[in-house]
Protein backbone atom coordinates (compact mmCIF):
# COMPACT_ATOMS: atom_id res chain seq x y z
CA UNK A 1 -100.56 59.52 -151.34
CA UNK A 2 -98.34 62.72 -152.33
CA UNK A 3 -97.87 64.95 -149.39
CA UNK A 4 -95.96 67.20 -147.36
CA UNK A 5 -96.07 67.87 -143.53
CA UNK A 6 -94.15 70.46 -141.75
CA UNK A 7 -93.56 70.65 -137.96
CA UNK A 8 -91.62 72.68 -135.65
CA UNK A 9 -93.39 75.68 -135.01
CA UNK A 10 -93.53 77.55 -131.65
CA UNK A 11 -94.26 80.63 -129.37
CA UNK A 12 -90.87 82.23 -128.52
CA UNK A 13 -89.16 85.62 -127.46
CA UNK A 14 -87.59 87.35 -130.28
CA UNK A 15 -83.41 86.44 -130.80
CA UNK A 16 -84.03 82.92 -130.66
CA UNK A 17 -83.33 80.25 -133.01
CA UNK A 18 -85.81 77.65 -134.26
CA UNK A 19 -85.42 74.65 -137.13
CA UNK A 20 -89.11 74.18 -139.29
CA UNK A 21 -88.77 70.37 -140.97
CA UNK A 22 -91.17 69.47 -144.23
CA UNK A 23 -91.08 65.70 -144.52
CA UNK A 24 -92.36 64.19 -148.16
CA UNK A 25 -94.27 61.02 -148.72
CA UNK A 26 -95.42 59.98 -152.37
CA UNK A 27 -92.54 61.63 -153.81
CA UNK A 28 -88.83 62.50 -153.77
CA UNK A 29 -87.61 65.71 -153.13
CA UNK A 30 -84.22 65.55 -154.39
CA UNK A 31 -85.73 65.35 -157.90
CA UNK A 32 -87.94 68.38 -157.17
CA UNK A 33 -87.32 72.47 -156.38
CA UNK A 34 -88.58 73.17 -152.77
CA UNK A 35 -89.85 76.38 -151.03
CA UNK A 36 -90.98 77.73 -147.69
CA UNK A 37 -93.73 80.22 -147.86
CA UNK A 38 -94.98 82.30 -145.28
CA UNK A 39 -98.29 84.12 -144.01
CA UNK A 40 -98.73 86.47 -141.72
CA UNK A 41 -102.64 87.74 -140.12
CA UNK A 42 -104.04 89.86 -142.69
CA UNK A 43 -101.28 89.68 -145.62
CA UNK A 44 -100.59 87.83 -148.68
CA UNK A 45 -98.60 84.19 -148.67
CA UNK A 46 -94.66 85.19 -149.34
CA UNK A 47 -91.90 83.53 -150.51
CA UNK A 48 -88.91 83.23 -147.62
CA UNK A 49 -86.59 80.56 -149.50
CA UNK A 50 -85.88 78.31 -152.43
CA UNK A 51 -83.90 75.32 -152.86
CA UNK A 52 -83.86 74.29 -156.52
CA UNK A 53 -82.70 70.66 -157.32
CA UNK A 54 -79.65 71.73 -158.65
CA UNK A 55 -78.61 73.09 -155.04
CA UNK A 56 -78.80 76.76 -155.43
CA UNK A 57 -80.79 78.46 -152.58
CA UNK A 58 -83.06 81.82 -152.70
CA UNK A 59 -83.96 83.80 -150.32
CA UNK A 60 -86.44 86.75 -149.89
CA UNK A 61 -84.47 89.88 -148.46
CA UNK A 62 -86.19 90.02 -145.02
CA UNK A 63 -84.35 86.46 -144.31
CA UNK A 64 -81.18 86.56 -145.64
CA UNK A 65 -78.51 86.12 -143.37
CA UNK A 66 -80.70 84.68 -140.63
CA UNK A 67 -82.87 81.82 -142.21
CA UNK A 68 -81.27 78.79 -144.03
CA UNK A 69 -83.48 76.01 -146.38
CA UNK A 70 -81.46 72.80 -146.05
CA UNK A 71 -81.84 69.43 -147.79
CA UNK A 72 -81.74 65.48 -146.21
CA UNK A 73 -81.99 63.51 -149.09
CA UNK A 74 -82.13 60.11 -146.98
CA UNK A 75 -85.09 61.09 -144.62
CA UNK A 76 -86.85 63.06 -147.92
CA UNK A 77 -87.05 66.24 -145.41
CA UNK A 78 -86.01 69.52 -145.92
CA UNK A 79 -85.41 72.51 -143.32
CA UNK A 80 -85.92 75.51 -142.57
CA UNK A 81 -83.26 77.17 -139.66
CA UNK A 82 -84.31 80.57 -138.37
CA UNK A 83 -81.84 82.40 -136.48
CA UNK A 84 -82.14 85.80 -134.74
CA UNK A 85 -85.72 85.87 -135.31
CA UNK A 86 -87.93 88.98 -135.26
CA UNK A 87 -91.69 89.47 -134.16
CA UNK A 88 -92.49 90.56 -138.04
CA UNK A 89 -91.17 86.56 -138.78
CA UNK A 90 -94.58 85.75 -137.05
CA UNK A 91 -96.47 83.88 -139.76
CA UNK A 92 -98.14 80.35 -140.79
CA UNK A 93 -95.20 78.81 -142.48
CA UNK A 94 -95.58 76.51 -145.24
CA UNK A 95 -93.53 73.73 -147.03
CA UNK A 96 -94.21 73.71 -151.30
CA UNK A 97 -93.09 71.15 -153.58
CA UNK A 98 -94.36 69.28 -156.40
CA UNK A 99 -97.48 71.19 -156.87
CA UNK A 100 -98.22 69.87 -153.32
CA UNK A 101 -98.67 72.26 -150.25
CA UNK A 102 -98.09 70.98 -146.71
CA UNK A 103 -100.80 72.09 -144.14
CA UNK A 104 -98.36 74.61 -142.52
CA UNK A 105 -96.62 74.98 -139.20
CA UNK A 106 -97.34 78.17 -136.87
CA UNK A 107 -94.51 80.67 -135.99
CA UNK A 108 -95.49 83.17 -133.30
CA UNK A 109 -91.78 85.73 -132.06
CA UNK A 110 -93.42 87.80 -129.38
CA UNK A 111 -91.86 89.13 -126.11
C-alpha cells in the first residue's frame, strides 16, 4: 500500500522551533521529488518547500530562512524543521510525493 504519514504537529507560543516528519511506505522517496504543503482556516493549500531528487530545495518566500525540508534516505522520511515560527505558520501541514498525499499534521503558533 503507497502512503505517506506525517507527524509532529503541535500547539505552541510563537519563536519556537518544531521538526514535522513524512514517513513513506509502498515507495522510495529518494527516487521521487517531495513537498510540504500547507493550509490554513479559510485559504487555499500552499506550497512551503520542495526537495527534488536531485537535492535542490525550494522554498515559498514566507519560509525561507526559517523552515528547512530535509531528506533520510535509510528510514524513507523526510522533514520539515520550522524555526522562529509565526502565528500566520498556523496551518494543516501536509507531506506530497508520488501522486500520494499524507493525511496531514496540525500546526497551531498562538500566544
Amino acid at each position: 500500500q503507497v502512503q505517506l504519514v506525517e507527524s509532529g504537529g503541535d500547539l505552541a507560543q510563537p519563536g519556537g522551533s518544531l521538526r514535522l516528519s513524512c514517513t513513506a511506505s509502498g515507495f522510495t522517496f529518494s527516487n521521487n521529488d517531495v513537498a510540504w504543503y500547507r493550509q490554513a482556516p479559510g485559504k487555499e493549500r500552499e506550497s512551503v518547500a520542495h526537495s527534488n531528487s536531485g537535492g535542490n530545495t525550494y522554498y515559498t518566500n514566507a519560509v525561507k530562512g526559517r523552515f528547512t525540508i530535509s531528506r533520510d534516505n535509510a528510514e524513507n522520511t523526510v522533514y520539515l524543521q520550522m524555526k522562529n515560527r509565526k502565528p500566520e505558520d498556523t496551518a494543516l501541514y501536509y507531506c506530497h510525493a508520488n501522486v500520494v498525499w499524507g493525511q496531514g499534521t496540525q500546526v497551531i503558533v498562538s500566544s
